[in-house]
N, C-alpha and C. Protein backbone atom coordinates (compact mmCIF):
# COMPACT_ATOMS: atom_id res chain seq x y z
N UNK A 1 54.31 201.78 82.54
CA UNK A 1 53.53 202.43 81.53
C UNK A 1 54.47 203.11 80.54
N UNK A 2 54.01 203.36 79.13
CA UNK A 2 54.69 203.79 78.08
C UNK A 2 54.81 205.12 78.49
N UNK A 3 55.89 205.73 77.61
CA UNK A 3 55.81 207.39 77.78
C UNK A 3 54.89 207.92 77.50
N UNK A 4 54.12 208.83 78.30
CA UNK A 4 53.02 209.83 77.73
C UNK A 4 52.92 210.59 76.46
N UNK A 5 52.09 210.66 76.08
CA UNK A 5 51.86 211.30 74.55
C UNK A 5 51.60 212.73 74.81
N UNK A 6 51.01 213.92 74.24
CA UNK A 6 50.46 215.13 74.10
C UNK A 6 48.92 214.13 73.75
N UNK A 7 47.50 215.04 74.53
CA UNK A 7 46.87 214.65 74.45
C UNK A 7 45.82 214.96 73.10
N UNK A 8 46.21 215.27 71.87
CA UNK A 8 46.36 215.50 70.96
C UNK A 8 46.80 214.65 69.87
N UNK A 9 47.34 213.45 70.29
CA UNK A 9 48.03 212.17 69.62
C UNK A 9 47.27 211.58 68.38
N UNK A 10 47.20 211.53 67.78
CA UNK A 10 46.50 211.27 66.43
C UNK A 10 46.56 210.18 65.48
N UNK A 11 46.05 209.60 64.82
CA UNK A 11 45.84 208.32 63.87
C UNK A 11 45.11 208.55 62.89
N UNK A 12 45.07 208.00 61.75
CA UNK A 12 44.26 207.66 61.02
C UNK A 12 42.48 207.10 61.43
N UNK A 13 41.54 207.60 61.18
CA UNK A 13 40.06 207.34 61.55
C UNK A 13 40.11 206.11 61.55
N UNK A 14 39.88 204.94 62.05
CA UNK A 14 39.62 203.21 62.07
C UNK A 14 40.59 202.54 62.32
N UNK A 15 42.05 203.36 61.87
CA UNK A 15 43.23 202.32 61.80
C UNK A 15 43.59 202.26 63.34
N UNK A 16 44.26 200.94 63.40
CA UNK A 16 44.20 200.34 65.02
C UNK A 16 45.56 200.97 65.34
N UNK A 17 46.04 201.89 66.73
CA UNK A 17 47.24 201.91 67.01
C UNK A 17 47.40 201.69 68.15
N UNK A 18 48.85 201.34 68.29
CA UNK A 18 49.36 200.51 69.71
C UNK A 18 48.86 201.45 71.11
N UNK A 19 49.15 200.33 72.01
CA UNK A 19 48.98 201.33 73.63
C UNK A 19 49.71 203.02 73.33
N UNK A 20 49.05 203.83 74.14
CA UNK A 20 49.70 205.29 73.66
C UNK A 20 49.01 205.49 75.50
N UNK A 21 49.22 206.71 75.88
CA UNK A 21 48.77 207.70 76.43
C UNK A 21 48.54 208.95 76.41
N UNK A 22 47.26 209.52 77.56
CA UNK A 22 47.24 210.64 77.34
C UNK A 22 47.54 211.39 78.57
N UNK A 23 48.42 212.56 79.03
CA UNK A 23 48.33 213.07 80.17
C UNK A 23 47.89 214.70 79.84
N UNK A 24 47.39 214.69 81.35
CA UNK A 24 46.86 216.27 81.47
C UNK A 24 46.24 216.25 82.42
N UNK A 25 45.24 217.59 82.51
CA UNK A 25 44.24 218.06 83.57
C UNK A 25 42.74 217.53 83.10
N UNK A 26 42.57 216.80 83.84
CA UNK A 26 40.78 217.00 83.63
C UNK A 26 39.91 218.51 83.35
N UNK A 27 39.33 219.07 81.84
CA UNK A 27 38.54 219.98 82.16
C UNK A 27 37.28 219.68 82.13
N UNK A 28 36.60 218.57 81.77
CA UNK A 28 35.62 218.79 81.69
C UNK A 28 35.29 217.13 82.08
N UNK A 29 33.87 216.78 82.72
CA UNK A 29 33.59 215.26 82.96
C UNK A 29 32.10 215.15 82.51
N UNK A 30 31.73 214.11 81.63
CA UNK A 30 30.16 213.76 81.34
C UNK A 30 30.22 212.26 81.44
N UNK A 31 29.26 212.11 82.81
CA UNK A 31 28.85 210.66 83.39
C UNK A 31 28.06 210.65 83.15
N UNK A 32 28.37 209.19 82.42
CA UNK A 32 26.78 208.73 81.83
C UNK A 32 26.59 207.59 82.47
N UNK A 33 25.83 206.49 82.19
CA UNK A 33 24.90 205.51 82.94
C UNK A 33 26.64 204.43 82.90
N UNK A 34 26.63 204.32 81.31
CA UNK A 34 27.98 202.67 81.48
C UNK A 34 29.04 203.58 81.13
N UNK A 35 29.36 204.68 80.94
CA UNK A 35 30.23 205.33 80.16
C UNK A 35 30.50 206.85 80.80
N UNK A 36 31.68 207.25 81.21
CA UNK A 36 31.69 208.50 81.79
C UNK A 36 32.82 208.94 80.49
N UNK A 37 32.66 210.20 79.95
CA UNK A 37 33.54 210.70 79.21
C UNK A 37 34.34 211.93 79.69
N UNK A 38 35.62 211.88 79.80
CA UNK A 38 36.58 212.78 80.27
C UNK A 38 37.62 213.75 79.45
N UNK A 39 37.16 214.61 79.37
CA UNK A 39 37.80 215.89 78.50
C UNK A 39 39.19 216.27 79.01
N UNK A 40 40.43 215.56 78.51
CA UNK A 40 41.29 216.12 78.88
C UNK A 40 42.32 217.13 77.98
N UNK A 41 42.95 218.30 78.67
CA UNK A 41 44.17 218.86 78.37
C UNK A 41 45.34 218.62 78.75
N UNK A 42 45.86 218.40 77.74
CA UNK A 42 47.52 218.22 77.70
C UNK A 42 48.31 219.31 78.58
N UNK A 43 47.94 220.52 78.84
CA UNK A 43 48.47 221.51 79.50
C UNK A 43 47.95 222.00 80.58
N UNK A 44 46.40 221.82 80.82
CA UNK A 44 46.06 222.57 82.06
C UNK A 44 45.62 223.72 81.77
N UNK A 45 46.00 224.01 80.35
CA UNK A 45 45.53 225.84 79.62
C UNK A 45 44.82 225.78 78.81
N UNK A 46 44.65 224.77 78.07
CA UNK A 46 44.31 225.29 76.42
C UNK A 46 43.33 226.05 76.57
N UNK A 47 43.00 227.23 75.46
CA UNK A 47 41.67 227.30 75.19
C UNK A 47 40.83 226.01 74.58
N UNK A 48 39.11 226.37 75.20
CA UNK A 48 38.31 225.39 74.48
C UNK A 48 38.57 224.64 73.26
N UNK A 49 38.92 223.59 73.28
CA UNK A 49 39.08 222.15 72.30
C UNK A 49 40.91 222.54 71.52
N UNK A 50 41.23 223.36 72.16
CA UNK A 50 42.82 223.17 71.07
C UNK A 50 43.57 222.16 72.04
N UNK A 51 44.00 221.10 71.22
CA UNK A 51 45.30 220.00 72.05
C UNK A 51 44.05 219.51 72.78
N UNK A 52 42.98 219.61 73.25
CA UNK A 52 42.63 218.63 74.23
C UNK A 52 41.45 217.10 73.31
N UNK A 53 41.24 216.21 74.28
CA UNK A 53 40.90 214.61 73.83
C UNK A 53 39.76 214.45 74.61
N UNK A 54 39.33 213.41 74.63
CA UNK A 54 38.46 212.97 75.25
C UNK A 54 38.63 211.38 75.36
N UNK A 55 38.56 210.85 76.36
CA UNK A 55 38.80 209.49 76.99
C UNK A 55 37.47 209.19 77.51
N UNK A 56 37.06 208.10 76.79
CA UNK A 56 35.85 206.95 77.50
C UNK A 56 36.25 206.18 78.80
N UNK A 57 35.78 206.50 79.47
CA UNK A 57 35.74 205.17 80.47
C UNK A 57 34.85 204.72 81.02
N UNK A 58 34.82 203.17 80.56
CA UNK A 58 33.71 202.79 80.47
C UNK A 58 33.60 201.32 82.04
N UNK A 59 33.20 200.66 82.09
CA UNK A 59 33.09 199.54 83.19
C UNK A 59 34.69 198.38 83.31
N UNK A 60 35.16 198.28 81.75
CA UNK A 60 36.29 197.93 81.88
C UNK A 60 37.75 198.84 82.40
N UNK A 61 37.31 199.36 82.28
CA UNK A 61 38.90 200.63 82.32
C UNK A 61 38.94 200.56 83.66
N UNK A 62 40.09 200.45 84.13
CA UNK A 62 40.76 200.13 85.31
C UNK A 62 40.93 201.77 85.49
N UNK A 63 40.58 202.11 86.97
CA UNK A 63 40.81 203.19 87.38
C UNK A 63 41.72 203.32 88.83
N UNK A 64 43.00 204.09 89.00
CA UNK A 64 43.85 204.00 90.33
C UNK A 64 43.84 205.23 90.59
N UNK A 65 44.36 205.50 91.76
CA UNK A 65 44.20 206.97 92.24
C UNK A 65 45.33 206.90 93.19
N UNK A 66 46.63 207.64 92.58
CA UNK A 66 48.19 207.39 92.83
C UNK A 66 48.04 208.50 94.10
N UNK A 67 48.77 208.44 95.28
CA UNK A 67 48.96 208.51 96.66
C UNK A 67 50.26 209.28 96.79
N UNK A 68 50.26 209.86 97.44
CA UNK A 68 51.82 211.14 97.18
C UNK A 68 52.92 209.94 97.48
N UNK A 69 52.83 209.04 98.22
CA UNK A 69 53.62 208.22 98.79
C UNK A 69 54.07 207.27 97.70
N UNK A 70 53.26 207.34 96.41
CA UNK A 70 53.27 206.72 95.29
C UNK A 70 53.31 204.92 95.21
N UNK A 71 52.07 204.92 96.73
CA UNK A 71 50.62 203.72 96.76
C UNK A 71 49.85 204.20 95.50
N UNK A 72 49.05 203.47 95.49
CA UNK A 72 47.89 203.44 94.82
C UNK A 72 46.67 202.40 95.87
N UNK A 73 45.79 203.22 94.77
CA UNK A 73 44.65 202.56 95.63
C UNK A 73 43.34 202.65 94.38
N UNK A 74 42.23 201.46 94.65
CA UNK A 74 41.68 201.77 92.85
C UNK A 74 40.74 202.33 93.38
N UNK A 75 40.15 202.88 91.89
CA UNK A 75 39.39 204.20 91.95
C UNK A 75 38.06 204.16 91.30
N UNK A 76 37.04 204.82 90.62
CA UNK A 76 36.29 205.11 90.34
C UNK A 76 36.25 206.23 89.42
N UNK A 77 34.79 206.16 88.72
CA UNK A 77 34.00 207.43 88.29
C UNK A 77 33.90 208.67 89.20
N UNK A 78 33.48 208.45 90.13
CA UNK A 78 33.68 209.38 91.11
C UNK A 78 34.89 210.14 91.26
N UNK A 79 36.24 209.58 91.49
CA UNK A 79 37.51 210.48 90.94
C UNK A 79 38.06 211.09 90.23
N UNK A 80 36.90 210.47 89.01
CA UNK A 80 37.41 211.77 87.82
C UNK A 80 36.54 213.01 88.30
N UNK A 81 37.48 213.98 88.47
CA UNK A 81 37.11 215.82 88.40
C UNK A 81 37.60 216.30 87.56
N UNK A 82 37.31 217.71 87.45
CA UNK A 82 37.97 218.56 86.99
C UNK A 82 38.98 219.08 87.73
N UNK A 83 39.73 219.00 87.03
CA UNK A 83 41.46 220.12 87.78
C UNK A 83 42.20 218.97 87.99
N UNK A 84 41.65 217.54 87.94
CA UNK A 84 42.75 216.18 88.51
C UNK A 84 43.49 216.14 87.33
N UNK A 85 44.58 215.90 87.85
CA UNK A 85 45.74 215.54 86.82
C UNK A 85 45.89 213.93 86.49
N UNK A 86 45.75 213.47 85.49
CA UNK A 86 45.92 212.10 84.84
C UNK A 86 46.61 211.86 84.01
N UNK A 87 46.72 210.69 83.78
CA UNK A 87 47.29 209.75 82.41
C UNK A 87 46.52 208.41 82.38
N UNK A 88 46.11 208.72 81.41
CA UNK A 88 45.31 207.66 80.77
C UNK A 88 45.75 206.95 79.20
N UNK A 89 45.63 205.39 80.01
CA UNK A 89 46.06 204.52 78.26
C UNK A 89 44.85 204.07 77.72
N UNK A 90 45.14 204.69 76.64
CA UNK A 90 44.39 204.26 75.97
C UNK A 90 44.83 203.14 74.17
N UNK A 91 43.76 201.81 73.76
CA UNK A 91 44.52 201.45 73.24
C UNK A 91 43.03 201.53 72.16
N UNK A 92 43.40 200.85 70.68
CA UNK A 92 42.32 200.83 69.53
C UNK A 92 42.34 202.14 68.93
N UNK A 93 41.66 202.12 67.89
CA UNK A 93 40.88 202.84 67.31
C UNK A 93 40.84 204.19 67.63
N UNK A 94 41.47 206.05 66.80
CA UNK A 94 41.10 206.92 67.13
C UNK A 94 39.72 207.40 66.68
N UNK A 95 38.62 207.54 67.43
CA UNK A 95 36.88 207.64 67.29
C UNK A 95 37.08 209.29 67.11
N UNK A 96 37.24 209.62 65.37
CA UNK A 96 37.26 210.48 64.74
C UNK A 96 35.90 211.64 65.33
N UNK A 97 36.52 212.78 65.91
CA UNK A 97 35.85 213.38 66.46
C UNK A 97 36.42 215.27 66.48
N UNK A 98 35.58 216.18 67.33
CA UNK A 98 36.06 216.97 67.77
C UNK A 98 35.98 217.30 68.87
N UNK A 99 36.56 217.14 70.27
CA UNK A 99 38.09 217.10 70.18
C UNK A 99 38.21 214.93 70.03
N UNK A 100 39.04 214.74 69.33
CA UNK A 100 39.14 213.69 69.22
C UNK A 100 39.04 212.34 70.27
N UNK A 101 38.19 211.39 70.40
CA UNK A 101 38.34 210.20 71.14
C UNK A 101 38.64 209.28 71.40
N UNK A 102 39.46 208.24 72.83
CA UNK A 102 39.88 207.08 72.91
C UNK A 102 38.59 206.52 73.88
N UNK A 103 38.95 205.11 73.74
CA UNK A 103 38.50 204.41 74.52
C UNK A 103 39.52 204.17 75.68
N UNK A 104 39.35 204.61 76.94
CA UNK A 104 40.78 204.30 77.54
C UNK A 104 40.50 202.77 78.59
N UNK A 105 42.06 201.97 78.21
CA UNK A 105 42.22 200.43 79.07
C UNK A 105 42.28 200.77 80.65
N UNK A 106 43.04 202.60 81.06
CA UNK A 106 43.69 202.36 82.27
C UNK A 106 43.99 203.60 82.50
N UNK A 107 43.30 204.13 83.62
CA UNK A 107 43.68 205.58 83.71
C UNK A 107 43.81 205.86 85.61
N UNK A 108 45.10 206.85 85.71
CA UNK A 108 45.71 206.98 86.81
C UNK A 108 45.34 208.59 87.09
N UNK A 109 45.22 208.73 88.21
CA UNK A 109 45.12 209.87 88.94
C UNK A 109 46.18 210.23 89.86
N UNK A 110 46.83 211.48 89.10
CA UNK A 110 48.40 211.56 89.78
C UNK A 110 47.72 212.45 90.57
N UNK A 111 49.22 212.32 92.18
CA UNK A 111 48.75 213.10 92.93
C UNK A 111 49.34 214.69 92.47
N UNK A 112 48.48 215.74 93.77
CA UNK A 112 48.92 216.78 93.02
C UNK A 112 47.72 217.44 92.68
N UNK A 113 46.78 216.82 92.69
CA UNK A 113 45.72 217.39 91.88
C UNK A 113 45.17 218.21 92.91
């Protein structure tokens, strides 16, 4: 995987940019029916919406859930919490927002959390 970004990473509204990531803490999770959306911080601190993103994951997005032993094993909707620490790639389009959104390809659940 590429180097992690600040989850704060930014583009132009429509314009397409390459694979990026986002790492941080899960603060916040809204599961929806095809689509769970995941509020992350880059730090684990911010106050409400400064530096933090929001990542779609939707039926495609590959989900793993990394093992102290640094196995993996795949994962689910269900693994996203709050307080889990991730990195998530996300690729396309930044979905001009507040706090801003990806669609993410691939998101990991480091251990630790």
């Amino acid at each position: 995987m590429p180097q992690p970004s600040p989850a704060s990473c930014a583009g132009r509204a429509g314009a397409p940019v390459p694979d990026r990531e986002l790492q941080g803490v899960i603060a916040a999770v809204d599961a929806g029916t095809a689509e769970t959306h995941v509020t992350v911080d880059p730090a684990g601190r911010a106050p409400a919406g400064e530096g933090r993103a929001v990542v779609r994951v939707g039926v495609t997005t590959v989900v793993e859930v990394e093992r102290a032993d640094g196995t993996t094993r795949r994962g689910g909707a269900g693994d996203l919490v709050p307080g889990a620490r991730i990195r998530a790639r996300h690729t396309g389009a930044e979905l001009r927002s507040f706090p801003p959104q990806y669609v993410a390809t691939h998101v990991r659940i480091i251990p630790g959390s």
